[in-house]
N, C-alpha and C. Protein backbone atom coordinates (compact mmCIF):
# COMPACT_ATOMS: atom_id res chain seq x y z
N UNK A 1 17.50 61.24 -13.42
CA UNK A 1 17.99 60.16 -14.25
C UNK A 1 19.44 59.86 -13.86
N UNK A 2 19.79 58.42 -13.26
CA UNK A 2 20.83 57.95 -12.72
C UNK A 2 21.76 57.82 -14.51
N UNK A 3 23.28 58.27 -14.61
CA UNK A 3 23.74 57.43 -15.68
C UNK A 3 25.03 56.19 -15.14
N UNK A 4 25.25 55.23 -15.81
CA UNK A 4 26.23 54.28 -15.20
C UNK A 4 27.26 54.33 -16.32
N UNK A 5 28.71 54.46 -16.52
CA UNK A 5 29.98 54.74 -17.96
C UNK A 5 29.73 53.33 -17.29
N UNK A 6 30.43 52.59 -19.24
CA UNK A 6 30.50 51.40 -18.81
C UNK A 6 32.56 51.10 -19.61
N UNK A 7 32.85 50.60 -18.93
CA UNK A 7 34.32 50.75 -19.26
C UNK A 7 34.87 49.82 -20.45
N UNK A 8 35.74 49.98 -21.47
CA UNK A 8 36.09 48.91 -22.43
C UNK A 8 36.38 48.17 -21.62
N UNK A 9 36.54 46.75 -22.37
CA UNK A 9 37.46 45.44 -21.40
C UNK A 9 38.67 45.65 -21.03
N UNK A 10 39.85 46.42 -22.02
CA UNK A 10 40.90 46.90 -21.54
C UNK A 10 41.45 47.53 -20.00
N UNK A 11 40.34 48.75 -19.76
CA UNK A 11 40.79 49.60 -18.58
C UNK A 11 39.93 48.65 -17.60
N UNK A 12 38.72 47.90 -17.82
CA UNK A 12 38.11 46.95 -16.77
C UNK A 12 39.31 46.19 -15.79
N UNK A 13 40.21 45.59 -17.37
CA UNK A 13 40.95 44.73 -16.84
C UNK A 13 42.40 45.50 -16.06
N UNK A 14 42.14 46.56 -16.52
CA UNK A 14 43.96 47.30 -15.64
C UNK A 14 43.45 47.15 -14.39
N UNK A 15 42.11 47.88 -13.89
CA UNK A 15 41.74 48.14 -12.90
C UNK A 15 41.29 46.67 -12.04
N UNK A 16 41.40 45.63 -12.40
CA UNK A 16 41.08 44.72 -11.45
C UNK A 16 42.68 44.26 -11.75
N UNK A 17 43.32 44.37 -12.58
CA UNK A 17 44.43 43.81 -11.98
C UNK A 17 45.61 44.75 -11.49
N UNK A 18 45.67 46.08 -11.27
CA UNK A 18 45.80 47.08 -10.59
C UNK A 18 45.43 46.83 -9.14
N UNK A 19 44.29 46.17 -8.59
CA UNK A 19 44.25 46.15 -7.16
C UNK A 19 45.06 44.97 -6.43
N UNK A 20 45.61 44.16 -7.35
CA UNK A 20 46.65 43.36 -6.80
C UNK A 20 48.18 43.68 -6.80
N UNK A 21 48.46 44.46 -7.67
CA UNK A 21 49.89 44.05 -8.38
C UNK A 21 50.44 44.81 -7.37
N UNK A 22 51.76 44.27 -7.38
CA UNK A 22 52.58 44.73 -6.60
C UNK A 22 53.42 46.13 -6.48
N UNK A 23 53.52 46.36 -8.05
CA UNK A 23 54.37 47.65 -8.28
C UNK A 23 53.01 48.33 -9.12
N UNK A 24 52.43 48.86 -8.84
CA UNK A 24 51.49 49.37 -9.63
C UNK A 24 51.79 51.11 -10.51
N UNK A 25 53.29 51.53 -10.03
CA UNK A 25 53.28 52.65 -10.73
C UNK A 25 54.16 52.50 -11.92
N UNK A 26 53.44 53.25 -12.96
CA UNK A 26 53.95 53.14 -14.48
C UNK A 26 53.06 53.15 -15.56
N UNK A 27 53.73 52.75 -16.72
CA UNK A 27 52.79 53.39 -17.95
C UNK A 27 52.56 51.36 -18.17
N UNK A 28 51.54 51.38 -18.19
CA UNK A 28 50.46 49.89 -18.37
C UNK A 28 50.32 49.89 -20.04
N UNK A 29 50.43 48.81 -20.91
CA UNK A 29 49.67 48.44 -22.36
C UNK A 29 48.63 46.79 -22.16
N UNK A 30 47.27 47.44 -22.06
CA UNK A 30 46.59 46.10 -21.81
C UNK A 30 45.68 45.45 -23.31
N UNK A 31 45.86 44.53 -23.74
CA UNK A 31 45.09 44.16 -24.81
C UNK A 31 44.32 43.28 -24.16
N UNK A 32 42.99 43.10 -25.28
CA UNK A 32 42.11 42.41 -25.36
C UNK A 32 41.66 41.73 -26.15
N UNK A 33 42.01 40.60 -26.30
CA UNK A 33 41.76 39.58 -27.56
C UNK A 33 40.09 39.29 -27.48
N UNK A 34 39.36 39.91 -28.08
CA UNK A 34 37.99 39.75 -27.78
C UNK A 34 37.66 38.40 -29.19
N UNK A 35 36.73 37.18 -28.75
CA UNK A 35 36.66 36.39 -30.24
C UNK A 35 36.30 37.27 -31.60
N UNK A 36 35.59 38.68 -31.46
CA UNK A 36 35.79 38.99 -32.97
C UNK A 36 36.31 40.54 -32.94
N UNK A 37 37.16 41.08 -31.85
CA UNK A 37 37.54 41.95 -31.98
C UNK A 37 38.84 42.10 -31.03
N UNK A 38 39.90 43.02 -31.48
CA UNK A 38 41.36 43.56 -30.55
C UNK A 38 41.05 44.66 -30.29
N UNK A 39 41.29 44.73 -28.92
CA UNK A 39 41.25 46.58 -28.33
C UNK A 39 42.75 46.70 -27.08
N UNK A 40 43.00 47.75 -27.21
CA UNK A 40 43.87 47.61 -26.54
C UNK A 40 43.84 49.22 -25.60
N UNK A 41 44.58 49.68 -23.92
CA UNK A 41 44.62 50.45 -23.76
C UNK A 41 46.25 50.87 -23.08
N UNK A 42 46.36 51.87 -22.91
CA UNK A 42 47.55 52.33 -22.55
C UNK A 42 47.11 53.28 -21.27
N UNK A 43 47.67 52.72 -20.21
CA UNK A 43 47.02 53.54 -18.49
C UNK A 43 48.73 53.81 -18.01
N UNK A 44 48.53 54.90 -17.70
CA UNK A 44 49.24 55.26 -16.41
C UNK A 44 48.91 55.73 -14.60
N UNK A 45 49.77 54.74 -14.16
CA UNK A 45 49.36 54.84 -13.21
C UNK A 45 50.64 55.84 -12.47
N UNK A 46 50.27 56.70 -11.55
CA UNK A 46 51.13 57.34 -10.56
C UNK A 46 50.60 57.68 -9.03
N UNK A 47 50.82 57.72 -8.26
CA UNK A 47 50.12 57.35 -7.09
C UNK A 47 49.05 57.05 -6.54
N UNK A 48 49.02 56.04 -7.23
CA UNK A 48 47.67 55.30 -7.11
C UNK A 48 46.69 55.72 -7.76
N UNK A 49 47.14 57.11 -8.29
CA UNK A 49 46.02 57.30 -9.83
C UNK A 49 45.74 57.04 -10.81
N UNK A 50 44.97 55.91 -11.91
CA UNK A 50 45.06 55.27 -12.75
C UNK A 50 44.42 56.64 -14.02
N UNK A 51 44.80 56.60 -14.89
CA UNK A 51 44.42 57.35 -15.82
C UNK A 51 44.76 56.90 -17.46
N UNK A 52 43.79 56.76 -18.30
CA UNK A 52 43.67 56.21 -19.63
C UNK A 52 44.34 57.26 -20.66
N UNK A 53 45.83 56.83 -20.75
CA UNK A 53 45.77 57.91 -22.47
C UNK A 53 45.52 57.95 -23.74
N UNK A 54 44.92 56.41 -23.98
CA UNK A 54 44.26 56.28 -25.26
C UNK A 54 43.98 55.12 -25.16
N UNK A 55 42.77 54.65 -25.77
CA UNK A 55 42.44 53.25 -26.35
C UNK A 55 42.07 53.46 -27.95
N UNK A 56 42.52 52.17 -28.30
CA UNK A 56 42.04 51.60 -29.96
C UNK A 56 41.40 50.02 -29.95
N UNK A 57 41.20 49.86 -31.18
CA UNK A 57 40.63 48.62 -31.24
C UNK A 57 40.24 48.37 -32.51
N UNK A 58 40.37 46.94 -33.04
CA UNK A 58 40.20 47.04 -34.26
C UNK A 58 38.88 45.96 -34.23
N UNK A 59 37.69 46.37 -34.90
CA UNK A 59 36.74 45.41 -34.99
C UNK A 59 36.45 44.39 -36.12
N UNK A 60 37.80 44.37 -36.76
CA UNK A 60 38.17 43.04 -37.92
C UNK A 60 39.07 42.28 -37.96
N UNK A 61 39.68 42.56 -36.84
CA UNK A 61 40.74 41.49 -36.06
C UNK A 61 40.93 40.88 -34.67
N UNK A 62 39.62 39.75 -35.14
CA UNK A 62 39.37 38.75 -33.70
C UNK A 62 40.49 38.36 -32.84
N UNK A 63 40.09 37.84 -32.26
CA UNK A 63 40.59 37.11 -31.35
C UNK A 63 40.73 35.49 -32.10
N UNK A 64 39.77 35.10 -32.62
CA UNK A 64 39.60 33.35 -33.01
C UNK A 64 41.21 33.51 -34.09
N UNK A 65 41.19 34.43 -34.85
CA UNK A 65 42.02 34.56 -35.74
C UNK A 65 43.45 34.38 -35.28
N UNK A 66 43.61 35.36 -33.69
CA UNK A 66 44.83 35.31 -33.46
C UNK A 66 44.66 33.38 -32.36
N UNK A 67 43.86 33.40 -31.91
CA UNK A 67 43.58 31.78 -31.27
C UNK A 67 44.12 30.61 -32.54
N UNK A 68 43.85 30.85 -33.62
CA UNK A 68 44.52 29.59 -34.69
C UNK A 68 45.62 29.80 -34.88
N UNK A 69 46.23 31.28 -34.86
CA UNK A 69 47.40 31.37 -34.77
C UNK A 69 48.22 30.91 -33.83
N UNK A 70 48.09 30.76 -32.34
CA UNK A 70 48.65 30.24 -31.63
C UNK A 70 48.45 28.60 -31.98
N UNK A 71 47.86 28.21 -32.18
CA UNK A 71 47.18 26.74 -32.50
C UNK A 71 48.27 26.10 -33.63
N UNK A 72 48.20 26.58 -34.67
CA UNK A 72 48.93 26.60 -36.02
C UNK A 72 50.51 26.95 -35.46
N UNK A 73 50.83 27.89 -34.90
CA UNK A 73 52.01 28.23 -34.65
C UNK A 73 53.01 27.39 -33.41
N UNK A 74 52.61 27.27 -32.35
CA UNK A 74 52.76 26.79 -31.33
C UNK A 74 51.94 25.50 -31.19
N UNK A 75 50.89 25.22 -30.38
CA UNK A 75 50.71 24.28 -30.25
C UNK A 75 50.72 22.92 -30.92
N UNK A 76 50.18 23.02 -32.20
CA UNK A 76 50.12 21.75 -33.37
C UNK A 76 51.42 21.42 -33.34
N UNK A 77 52.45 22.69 -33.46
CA UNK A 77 54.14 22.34 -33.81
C UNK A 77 54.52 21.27 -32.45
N UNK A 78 54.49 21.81 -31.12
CA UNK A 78 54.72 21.44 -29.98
C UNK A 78 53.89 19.43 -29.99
N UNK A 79 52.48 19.59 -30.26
CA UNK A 79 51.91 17.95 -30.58
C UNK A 79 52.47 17.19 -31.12
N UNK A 80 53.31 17.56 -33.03
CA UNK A 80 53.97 16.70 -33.61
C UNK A 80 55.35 16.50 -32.93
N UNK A 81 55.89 17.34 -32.11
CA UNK A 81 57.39 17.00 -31.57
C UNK A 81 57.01 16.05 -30.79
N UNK A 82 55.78 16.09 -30.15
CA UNK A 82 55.96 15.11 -28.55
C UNK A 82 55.16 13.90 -29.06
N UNK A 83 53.92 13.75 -29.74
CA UNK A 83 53.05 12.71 -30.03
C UNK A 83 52.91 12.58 -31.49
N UNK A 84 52.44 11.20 -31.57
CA UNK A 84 52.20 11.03 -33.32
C UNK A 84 51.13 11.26 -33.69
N UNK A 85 50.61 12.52 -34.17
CA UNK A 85 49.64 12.87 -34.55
C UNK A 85 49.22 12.88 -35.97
N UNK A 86 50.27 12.41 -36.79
CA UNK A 86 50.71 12.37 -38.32
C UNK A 86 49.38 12.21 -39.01
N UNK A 87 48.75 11.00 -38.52
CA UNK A 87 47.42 10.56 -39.19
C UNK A 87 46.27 11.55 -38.74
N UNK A 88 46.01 12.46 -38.03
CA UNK A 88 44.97 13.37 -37.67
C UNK A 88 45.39 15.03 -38.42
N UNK A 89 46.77 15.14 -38.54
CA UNK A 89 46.79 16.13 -39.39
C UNK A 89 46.92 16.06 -40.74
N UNK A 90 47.21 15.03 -41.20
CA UNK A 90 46.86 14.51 -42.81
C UNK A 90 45.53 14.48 -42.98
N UNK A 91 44.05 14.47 -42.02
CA UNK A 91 42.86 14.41 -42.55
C UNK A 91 42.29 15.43 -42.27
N UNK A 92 41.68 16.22 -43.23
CA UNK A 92 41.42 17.26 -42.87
C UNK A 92 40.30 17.61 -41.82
N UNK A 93 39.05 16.84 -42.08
CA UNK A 93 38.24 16.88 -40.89
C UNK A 93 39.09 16.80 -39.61
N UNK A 94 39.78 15.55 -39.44
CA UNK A 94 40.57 15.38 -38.06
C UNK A 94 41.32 16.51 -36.97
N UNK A 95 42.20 17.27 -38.91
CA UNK A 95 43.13 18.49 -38.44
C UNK A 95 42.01 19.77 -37.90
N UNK A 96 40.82 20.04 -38.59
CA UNK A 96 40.12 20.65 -37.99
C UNK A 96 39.46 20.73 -36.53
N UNK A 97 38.98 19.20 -36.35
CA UNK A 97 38.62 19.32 -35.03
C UNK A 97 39.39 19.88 -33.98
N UNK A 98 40.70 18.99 -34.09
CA UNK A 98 42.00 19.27 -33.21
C UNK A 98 42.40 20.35 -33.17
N UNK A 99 42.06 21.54 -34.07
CA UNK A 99 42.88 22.64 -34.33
C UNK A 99 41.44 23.51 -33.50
N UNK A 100 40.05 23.23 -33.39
CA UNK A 100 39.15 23.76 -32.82
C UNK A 100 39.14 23.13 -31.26
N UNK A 101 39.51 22.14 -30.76
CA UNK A 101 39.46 22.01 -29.56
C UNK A 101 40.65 22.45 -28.97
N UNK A 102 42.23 22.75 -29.56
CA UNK A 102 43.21 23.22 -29.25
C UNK A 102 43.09 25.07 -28.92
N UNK A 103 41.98 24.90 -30.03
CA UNK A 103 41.75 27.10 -29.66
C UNK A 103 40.81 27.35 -28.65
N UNK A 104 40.34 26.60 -27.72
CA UNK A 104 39.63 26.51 -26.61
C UNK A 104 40.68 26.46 -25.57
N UNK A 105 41.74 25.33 -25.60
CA UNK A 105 42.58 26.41 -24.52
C UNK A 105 43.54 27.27 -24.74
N UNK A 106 43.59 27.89 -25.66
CA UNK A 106 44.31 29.42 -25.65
C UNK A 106 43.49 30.22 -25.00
N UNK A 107 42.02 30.15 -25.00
CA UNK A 107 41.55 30.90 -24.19
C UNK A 107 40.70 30.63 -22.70
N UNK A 108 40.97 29.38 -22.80
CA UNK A 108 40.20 29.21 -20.95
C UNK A 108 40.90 29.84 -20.32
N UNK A 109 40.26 30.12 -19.12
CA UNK A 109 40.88 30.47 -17.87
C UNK A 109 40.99 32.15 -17.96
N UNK A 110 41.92 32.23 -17.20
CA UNK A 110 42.84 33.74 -17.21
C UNK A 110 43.59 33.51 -17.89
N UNK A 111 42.80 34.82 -18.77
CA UNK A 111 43.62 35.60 -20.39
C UNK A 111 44.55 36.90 -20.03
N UNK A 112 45.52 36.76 -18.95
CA UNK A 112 46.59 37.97 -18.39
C UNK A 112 47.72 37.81 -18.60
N UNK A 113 48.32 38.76 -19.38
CA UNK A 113 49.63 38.39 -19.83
C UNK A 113 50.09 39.66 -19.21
N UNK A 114 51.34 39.44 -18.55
CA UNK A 114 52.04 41.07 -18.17
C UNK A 114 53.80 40.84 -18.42
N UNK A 115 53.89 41.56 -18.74
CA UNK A 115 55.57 41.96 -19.40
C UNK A 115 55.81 42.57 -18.55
């Protein structure tokens, strides 16, 4: 009987972005905004040895949650400075849509943030 570990998204993601980075030695914090869950891991790497010293994760604090937050916080603010959006956030259907097609790109693409 073959077995296969299957890795959280956290250390998935050190390790594919570990084969690029440039300085790869040090203590790594990678989160994962999953839509209905946060996990996060903490890797150290030292010569080229990657090693996990803990992961957590909380499975009642999405991702969509922290996505409206950016939406609500940043982006909507950033729309009313630049465009007149006055009449779409006064209606609430309107403010909804906008606030659901705005949390689509917080997360397209590459979700990599590194400090």
């Amino acid at each position: 009987m073959k077995f296969i570990e299957l890795l959280q998204e956290p250390i998935a993601a050190s390790i594919s972005y570990g084969l690029d980075a440039k300085n790869k030695e040090g203590i790594w914090l990678v989160f994962d905004f999953g839509g209905g869950t946060f996990d996060a891991a903490l890797v150290r790497v030292e010569e080229g040895i990657m090693k996990v010293l803990d992961t957590e994760g909380d499975n009642e604090l999405g991702g969509k949650d922290l996505d409206f937050a950016i939406v609500d916080s940043i982006i909507i603010p950033y729309l009313k400075d630049n465009y007149s959006i006055e009449g779409i956030l006064e209606n609430k259907e309107k403010r909804q849509i906008l606030r659901n097609a705005m949390k689509i790109i917080c997360w397209k693409g590459e979700n990599r943030f590194v400090i």
